[in-house]
C-alpha atoms as a PDB file:
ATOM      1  CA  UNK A   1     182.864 150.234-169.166  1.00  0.00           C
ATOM      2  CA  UNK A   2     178.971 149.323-168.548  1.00  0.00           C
ATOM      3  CA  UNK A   3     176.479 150.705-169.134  1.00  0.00           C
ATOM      4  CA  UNK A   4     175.569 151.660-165.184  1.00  0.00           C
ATOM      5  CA  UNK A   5     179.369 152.722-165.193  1.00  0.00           C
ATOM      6  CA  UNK A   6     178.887 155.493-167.879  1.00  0.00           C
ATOM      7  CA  UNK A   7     175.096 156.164-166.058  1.00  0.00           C
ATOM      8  CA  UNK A   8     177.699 156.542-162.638  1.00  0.00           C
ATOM      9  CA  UNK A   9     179.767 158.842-164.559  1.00  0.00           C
ATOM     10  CA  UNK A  10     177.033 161.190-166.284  1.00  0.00           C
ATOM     11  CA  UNK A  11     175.690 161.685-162.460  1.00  0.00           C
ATOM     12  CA  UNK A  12     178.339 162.644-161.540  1.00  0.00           C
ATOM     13  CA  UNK A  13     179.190 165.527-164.141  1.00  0.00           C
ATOM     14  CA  UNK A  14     175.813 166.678-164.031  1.00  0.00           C
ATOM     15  CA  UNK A  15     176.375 166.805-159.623  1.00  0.00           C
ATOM     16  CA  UNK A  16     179.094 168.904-160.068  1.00  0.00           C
ATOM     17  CA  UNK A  17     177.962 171.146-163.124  1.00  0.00           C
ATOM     18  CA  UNK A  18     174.456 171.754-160.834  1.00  0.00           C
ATOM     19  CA  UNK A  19     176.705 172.165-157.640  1.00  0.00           C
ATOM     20  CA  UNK A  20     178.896 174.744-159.312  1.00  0.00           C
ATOM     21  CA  UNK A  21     175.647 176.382-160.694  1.00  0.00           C
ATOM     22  CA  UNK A  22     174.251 176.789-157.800  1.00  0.00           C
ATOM     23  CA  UNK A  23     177.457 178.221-155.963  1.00  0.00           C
ATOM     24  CA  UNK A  24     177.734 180.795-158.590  1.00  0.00           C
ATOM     25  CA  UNK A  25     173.895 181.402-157.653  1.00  0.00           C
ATOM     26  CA  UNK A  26     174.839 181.611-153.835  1.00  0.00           C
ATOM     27  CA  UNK A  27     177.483 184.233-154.739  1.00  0.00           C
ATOM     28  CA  UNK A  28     174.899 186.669-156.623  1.00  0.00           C
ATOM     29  CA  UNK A  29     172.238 186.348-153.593  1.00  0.00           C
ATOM     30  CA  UNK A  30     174.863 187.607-151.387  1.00  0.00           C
ATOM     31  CA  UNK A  31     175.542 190.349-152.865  1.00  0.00           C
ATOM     32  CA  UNK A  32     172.528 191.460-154.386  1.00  0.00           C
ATOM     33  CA  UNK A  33     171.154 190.912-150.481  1.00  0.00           C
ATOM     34  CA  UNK A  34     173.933 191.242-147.779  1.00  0.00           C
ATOM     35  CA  UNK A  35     172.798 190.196-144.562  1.00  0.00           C
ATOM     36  CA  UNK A  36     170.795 186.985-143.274  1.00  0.00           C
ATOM     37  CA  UNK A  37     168.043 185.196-145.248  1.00  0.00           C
ATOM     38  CA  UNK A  38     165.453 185.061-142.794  1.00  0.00           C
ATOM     39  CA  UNK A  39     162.366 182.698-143.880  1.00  0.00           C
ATOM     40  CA  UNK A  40     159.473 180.901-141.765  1.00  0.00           C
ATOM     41  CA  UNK A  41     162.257 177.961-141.307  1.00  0.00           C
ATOM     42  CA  UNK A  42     165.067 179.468-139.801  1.00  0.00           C
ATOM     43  CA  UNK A  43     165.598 178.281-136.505  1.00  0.00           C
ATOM     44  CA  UNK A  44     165.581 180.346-133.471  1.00  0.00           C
ATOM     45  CA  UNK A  45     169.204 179.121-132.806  1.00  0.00           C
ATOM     46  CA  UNK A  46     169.909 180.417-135.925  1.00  0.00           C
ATOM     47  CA  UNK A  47     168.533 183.900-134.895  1.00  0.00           C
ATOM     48  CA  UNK A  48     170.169 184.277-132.027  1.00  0.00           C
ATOM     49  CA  UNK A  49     173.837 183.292-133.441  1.00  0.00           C
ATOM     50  CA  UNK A  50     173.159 186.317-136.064  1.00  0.00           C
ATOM     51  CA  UNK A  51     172.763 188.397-133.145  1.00  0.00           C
ATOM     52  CA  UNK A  52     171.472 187.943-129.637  1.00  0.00           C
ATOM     53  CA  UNK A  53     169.560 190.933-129.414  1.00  0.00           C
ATOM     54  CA  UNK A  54     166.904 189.370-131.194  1.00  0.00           C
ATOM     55  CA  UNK A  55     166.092 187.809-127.775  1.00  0.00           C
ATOM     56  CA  UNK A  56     163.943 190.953-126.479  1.00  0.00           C
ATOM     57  CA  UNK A  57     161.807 190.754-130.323  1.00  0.00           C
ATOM     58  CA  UNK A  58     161.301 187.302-129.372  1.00  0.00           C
ATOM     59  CA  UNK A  59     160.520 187.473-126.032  1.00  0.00           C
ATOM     60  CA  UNK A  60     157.700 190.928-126.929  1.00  0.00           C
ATOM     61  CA  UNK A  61     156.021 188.969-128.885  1.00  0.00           C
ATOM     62  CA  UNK A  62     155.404 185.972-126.239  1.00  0.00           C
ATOM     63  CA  UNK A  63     158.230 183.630-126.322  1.00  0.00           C
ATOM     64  CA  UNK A  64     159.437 183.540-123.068  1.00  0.00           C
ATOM     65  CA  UNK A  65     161.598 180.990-123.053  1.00  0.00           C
ATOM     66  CA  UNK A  66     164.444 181.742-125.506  1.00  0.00           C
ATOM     67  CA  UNK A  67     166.897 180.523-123.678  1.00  0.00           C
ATOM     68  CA  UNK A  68     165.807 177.052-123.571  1.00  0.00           C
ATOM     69  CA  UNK A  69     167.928 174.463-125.174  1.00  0.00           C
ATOM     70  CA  UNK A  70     164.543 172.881-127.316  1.00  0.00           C
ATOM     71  CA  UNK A  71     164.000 176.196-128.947  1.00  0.00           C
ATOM     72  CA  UNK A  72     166.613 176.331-130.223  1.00  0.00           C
ATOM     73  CA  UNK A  73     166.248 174.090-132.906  1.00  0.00           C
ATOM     74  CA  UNK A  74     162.908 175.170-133.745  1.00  0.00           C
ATOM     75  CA  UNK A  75     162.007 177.352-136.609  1.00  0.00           C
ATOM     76  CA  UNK A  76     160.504 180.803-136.197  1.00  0.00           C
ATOM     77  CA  UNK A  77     157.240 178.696-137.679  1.00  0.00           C
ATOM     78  CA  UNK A  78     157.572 176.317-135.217  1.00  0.00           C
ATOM     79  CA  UNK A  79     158.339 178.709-132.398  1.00  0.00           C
ATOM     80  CA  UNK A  80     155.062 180.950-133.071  1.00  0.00           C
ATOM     81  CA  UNK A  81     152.831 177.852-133.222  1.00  0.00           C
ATOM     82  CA  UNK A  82     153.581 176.766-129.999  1.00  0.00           C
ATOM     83  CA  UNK A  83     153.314 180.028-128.151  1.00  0.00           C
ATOM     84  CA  UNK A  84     150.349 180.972-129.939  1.00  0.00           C
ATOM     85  CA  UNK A  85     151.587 183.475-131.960  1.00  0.00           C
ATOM     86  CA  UNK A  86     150.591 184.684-135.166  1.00  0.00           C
ATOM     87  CA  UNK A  87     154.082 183.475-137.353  1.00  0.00           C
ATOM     88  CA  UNK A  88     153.752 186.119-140.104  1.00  0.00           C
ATOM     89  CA  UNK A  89     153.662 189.096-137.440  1.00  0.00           C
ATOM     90  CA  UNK A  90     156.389 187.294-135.649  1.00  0.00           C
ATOM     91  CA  UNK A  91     158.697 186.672-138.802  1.00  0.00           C
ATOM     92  CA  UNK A  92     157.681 190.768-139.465  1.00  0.00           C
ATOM     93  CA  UNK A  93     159.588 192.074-136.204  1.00  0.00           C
ATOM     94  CA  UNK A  94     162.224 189.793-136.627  1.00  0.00           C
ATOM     95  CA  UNK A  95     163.241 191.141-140.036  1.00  0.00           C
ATOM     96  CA  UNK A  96     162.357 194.716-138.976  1.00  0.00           C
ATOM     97  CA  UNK A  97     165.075 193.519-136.394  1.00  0.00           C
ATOM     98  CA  UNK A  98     167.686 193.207-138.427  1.00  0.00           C
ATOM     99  CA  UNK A  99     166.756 195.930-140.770  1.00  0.00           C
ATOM    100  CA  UNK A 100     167.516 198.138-137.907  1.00  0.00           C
ATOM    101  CA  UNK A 101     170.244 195.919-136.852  1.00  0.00           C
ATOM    102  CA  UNK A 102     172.563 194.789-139.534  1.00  0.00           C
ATOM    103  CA  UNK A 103     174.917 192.118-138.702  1.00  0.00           C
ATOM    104  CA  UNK A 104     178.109 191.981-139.741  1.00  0.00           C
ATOM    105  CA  UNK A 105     178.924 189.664-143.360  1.00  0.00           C
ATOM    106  CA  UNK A 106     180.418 186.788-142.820  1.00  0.00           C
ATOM    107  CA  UNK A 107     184.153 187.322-141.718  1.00  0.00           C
END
C-alpha cells in the first residue's frame, strides 16, 4: 500500500471516530435541551415548520411578509436586517415563543 493509501485510510478512521463523536454529542444536547435550537441562523422556514404560529411573533415585530417564498430561506439574522429590526429583540420573542409553545420532539 502507499503511502497516500495508508494517509486515505487514517482519514477515514479519524471521519468516522469524529462522526460517531459527534453523534453521541447530538444525543446528549437533545436531551439535556428538548425542543428546537434556535440561533441568529435559523431560517424563517425553519421556524415556521417547528410551528406556524410563530407567524403572528414574526409578523408583531415588522415582518410582514412571512409568507413569501424568499423568506423563507432567510435566517432570523437575515430576516431582521432587512425589515429593520433589531435581530437580538427579534430572536428574544421567538424563543419566548416556543418557551410558551413547546413543540412536539421529533416523532
Amino acid at each position: 500500500m502507499s503511502h497516500w493509501g495508508i494517509y486515505l485510510l487514517i482519514g477515514l478512521v479519524l471521519f468516522l471516530i469524529a462522526g460517531s463523536l459527534l453523534e453521541r454529542y447530538n444525543r446528549k444536547v437533545e436531551a439535556e435541551h428538548p425542543g428546537p435550537d434556535i440561533t441568529r441562523h435559523t431560517t424563517i422556514g425553519t421556524l415556521l415548520s417547528y410551528d406556524p404560529g410563530v407567524a403572528a411573533v414574526l409578523t408583531a415585530q415588522g415582518m410582514h411578509c412571512v409568507g413569501c417564498p424568499s423568506s423563507q430561506a432567510e435566517s432570523i439574522e437575515q430576516a431582521a436586517m432587512v425589515h429593520g429590526i433589531n435581530a437580538d429583540e427579534l430572536l428574544a420573542s421567538v424563543r419566548k415563543y416556543f418557551e410558551e409553545h413547546p413543540i412536539n420532539p421529533k416523532e
